[in-house]
PDB file of N, CA and C in Angstrom:
ATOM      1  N   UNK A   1     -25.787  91.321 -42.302  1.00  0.00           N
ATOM      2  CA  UNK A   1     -25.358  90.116 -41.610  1.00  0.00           C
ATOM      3  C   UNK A   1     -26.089  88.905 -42.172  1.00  0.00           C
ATOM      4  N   UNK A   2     -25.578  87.731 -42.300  1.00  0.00           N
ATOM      5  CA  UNK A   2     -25.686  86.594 -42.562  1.00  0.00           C
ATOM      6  C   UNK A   2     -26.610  85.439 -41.373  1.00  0.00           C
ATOM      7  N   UNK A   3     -27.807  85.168 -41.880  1.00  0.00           N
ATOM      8  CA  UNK A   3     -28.719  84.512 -40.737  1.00  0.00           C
ATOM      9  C   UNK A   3     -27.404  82.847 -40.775  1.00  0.00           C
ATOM     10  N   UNK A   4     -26.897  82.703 -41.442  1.00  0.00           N
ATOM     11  CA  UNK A   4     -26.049  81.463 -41.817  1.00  0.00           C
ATOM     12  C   UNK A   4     -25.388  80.906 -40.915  1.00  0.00           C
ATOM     13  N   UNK A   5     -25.495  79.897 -40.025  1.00  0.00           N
ATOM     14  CA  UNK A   5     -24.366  79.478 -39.092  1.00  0.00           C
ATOM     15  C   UNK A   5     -23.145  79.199 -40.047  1.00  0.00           C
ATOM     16  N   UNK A   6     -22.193  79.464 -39.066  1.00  0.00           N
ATOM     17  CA  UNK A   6     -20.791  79.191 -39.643  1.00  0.00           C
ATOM     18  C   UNK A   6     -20.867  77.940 -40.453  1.00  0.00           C
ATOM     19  N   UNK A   7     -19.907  77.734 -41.392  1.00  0.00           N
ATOM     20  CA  UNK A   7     -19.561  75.844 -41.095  1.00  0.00           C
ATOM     21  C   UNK A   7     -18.087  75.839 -40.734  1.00  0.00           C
ATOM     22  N   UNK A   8     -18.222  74.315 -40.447  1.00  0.00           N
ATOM     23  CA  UNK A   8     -16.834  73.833 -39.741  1.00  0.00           C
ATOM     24  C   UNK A   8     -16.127  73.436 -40.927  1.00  0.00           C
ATOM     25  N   UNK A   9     -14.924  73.080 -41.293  1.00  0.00           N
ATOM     26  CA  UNK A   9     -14.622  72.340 -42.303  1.00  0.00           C
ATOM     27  C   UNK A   9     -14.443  71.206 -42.020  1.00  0.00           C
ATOM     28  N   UNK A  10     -14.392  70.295 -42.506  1.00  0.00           N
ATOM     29  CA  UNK A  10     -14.110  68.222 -42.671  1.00  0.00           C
ATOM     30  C   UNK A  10     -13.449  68.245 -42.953  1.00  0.00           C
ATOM     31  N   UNK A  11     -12.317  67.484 -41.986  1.00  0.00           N
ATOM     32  CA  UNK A  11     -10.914  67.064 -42.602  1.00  0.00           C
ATOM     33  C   UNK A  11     -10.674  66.063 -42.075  1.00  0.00           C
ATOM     34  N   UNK A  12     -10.111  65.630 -42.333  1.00  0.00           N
ATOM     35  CA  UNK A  12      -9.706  63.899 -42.157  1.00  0.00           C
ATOM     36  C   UNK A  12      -8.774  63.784 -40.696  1.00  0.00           C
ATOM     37  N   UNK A  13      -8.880  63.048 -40.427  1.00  0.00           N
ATOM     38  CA  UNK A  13      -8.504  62.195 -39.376  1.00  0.00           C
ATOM     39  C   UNK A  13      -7.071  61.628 -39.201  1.00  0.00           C
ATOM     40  N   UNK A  14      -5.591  62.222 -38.866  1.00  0.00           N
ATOM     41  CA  UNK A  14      -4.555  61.719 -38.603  1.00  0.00           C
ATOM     42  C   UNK A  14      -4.320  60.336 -37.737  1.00  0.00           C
ATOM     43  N   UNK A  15      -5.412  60.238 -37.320  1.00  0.00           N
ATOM     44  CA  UNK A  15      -5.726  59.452 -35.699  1.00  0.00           C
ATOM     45  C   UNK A  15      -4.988  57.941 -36.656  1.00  0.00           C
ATOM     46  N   UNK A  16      -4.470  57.206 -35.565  1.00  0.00           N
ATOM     47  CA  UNK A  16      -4.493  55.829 -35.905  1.00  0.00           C
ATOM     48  C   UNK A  16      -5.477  54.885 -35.481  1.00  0.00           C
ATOM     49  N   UNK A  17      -5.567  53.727 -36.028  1.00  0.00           N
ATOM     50  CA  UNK A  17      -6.604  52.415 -35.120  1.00  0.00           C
ATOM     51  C   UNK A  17      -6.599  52.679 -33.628  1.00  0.00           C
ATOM     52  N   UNK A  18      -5.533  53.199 -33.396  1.00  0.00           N
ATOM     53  CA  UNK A  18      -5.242  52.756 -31.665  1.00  0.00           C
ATOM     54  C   UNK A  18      -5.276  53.839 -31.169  1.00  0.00           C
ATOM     55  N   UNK A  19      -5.289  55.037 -31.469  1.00  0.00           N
ATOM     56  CA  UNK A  19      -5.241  56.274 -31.088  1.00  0.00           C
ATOM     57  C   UNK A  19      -6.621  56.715 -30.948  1.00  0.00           C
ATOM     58  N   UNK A  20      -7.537  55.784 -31.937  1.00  0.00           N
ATOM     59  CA  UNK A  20      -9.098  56.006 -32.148  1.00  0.00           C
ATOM     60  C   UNK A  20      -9.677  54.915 -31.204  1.00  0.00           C
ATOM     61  N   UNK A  21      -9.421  54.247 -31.281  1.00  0.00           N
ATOM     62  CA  UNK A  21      -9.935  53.088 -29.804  1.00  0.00           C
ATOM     63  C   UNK A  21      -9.505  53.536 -28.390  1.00  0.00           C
ATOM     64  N   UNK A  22      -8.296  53.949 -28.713  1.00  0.00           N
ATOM     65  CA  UNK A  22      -8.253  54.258 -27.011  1.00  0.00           C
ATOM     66  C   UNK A  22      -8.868  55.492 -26.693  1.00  0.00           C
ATOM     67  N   UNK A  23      -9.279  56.750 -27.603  1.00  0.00           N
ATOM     68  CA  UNK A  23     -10.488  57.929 -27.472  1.00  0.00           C
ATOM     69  C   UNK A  23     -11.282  57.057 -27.258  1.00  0.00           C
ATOM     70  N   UNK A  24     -12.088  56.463 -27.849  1.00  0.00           N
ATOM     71  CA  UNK A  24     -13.224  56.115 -28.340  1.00  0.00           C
ATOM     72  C   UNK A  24     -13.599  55.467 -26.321  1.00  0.00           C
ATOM     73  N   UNK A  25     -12.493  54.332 -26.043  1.00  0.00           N
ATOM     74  CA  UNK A  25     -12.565  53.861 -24.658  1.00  0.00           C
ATOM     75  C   UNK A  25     -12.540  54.554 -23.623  1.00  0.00           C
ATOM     76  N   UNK A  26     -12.152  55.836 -23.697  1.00  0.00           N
ATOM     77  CA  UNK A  26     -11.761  56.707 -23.095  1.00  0.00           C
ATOM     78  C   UNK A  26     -13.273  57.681 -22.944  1.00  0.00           C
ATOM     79  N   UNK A  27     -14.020  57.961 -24.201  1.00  0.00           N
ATOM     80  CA  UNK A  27     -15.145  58.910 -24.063  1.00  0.00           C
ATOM     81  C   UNK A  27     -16.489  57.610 -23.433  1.00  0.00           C
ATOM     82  N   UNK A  28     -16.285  56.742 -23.160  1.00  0.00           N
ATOM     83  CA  UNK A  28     -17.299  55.993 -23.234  1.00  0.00           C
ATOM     84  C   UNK A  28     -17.199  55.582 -21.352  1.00  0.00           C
ATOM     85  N   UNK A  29     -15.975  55.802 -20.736  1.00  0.00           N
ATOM     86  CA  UNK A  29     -15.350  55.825 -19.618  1.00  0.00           C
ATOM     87  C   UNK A  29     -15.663  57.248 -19.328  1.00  0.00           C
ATOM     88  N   UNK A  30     -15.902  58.107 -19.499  1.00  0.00           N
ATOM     89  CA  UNK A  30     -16.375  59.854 -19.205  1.00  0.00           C
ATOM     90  C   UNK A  30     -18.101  59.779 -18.942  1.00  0.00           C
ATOM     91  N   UNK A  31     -18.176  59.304 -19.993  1.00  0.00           N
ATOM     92  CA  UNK A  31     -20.025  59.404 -20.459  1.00  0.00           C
ATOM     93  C   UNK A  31     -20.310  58.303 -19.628  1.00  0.00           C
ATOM     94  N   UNK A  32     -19.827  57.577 -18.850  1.00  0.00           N
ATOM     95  CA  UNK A  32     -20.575  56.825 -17.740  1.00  0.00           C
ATOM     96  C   UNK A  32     -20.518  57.232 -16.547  1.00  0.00           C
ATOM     97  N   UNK A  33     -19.264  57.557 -16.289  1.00  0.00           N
ATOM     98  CA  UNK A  33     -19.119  58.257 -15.080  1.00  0.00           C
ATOM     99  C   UNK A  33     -19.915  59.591 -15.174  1.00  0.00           C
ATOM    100  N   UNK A  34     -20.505  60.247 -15.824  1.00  0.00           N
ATOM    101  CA  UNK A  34     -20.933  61.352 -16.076  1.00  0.00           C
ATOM    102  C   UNK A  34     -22.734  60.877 -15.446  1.00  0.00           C
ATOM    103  N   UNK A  35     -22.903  59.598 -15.947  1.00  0.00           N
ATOM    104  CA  UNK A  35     -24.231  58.779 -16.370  1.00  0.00           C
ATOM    105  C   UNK A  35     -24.423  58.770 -14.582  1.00  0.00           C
ATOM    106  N   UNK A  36     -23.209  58.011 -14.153  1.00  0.00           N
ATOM    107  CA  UNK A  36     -23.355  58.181 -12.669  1.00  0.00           C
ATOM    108  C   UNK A  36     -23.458  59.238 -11.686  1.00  0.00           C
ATOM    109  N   UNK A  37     -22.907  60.041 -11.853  1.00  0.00           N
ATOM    110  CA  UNK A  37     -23.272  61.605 -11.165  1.00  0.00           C
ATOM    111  C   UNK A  37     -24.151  61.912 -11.201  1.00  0.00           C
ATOM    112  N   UNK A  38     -25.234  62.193 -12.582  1.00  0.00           N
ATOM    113  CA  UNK A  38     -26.516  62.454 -12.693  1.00  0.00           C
ATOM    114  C   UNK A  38     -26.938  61.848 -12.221  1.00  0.00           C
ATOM    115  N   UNK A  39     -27.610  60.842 -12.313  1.00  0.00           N
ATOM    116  CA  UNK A  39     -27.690  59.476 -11.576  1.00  0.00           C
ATOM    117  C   UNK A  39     -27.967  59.632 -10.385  1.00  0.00           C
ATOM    118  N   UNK A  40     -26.836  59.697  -9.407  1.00  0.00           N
ATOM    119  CA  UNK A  40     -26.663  59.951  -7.799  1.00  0.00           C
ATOM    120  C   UNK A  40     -27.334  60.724  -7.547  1.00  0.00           C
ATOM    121  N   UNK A  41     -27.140  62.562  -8.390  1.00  0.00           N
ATOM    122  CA  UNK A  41     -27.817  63.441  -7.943  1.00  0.00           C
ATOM    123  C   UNK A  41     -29.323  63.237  -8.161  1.00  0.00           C
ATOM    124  N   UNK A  42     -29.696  62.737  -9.287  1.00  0.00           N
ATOM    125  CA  UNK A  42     -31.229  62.867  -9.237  1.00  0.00           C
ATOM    126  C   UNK A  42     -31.690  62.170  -7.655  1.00  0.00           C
ATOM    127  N   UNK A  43     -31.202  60.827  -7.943  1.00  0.00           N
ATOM    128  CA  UNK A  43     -31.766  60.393  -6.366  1.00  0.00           C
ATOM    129  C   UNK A  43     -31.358  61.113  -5.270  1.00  0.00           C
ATOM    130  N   UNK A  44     -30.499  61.910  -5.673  1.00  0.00           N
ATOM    131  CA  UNK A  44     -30.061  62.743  -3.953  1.00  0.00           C
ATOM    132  C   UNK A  44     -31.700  63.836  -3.728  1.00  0.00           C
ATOM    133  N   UNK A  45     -31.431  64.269  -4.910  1.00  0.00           N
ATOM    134  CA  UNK A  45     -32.622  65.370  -5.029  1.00  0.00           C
ATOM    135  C   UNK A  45     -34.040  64.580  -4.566  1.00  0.00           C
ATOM    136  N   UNK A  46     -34.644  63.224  -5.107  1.00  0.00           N
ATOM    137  CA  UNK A  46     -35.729  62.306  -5.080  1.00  0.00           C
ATOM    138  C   UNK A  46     -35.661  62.437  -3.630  1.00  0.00           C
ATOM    139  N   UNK A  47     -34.609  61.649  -2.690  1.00  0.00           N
ATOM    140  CA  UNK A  47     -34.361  61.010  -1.110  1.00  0.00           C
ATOM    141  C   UNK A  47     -34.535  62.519  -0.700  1.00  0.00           C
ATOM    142  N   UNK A  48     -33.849  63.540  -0.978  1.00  0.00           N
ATOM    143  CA  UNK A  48     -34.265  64.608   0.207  1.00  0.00           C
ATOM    144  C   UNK A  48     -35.919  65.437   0.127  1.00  0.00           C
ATOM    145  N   UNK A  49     -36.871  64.928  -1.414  1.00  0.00           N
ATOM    146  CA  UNK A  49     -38.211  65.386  -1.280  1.00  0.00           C
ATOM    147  C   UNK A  49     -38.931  64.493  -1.007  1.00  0.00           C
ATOM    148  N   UNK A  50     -38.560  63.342  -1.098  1.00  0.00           N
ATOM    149  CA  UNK A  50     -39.141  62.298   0.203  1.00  0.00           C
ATOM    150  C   UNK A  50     -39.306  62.054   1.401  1.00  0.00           C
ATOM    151  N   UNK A  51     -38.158  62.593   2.270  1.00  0.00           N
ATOM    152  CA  UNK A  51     -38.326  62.517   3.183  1.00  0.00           C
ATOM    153  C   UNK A  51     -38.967  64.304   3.913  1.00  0.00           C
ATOM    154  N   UNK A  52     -38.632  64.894   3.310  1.00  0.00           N
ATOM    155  CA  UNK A  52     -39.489  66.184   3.505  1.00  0.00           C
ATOM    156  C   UNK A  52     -40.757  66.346   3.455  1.00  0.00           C
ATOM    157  N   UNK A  53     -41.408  65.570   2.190  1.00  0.00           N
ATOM    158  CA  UNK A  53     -43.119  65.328   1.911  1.00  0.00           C
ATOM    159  C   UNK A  53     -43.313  64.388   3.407  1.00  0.00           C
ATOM    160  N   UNK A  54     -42.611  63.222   3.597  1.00  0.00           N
ATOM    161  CA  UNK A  54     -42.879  62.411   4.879  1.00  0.00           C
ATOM    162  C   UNK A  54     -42.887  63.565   6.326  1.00  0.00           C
ATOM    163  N   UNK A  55     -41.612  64.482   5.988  1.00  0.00           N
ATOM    164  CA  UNK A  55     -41.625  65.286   7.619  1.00  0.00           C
ATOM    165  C   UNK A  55     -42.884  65.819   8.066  1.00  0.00           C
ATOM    166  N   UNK A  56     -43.425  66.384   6.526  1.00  0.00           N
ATOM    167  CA  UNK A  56     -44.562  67.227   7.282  1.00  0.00           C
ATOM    168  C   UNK A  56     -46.466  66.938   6.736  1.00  0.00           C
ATOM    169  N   UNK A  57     -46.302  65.788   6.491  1.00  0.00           N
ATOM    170  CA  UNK A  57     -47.365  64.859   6.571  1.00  0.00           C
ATOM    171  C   UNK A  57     -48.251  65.290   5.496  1.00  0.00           C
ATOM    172  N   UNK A  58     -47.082  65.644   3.840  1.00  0.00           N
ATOM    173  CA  UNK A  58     -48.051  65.714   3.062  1.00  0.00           C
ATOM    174  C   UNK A  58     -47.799  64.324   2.315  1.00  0.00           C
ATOM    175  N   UNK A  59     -47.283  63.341   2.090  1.00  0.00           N
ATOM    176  CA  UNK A  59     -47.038  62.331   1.924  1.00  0.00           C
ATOM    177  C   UNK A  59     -48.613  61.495   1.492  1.00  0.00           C
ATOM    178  N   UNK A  60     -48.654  60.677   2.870  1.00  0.00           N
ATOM    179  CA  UNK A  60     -49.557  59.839   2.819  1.00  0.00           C
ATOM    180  C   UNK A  60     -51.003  60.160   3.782  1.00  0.00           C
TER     181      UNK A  60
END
């Protein structure tokens, strides 16, 4: 067996100007909304060990 990762091949791009801008607007509209979920959840996760460290007076 071969330690070798595969390769992919390179091939060119059928895409037009507009077919590539509107991906392009399109992945950048994903990857934010994505940005936001994480986002939310981290602070969901932060707000509920905050107020838990506060419940039981290891806090302050």
């Amino acid at each position: 067996m071969s330690d070798q990762m595969p390769r992919n091949e390179i091939r060119e791009s059928n895409w037009t100007p507009q077919e590539r801008a509107e991906f392009t607007r399109r992945r950048r509209g994903r990857n934010l909304l994505l940005l936001a979920a994480l986002g939310g959840f981290s602070l969901l996760i932060y707000a509920i060990a905050i107020v838990k460290l506060h419940e039981y007076g290891q806090m302050w």
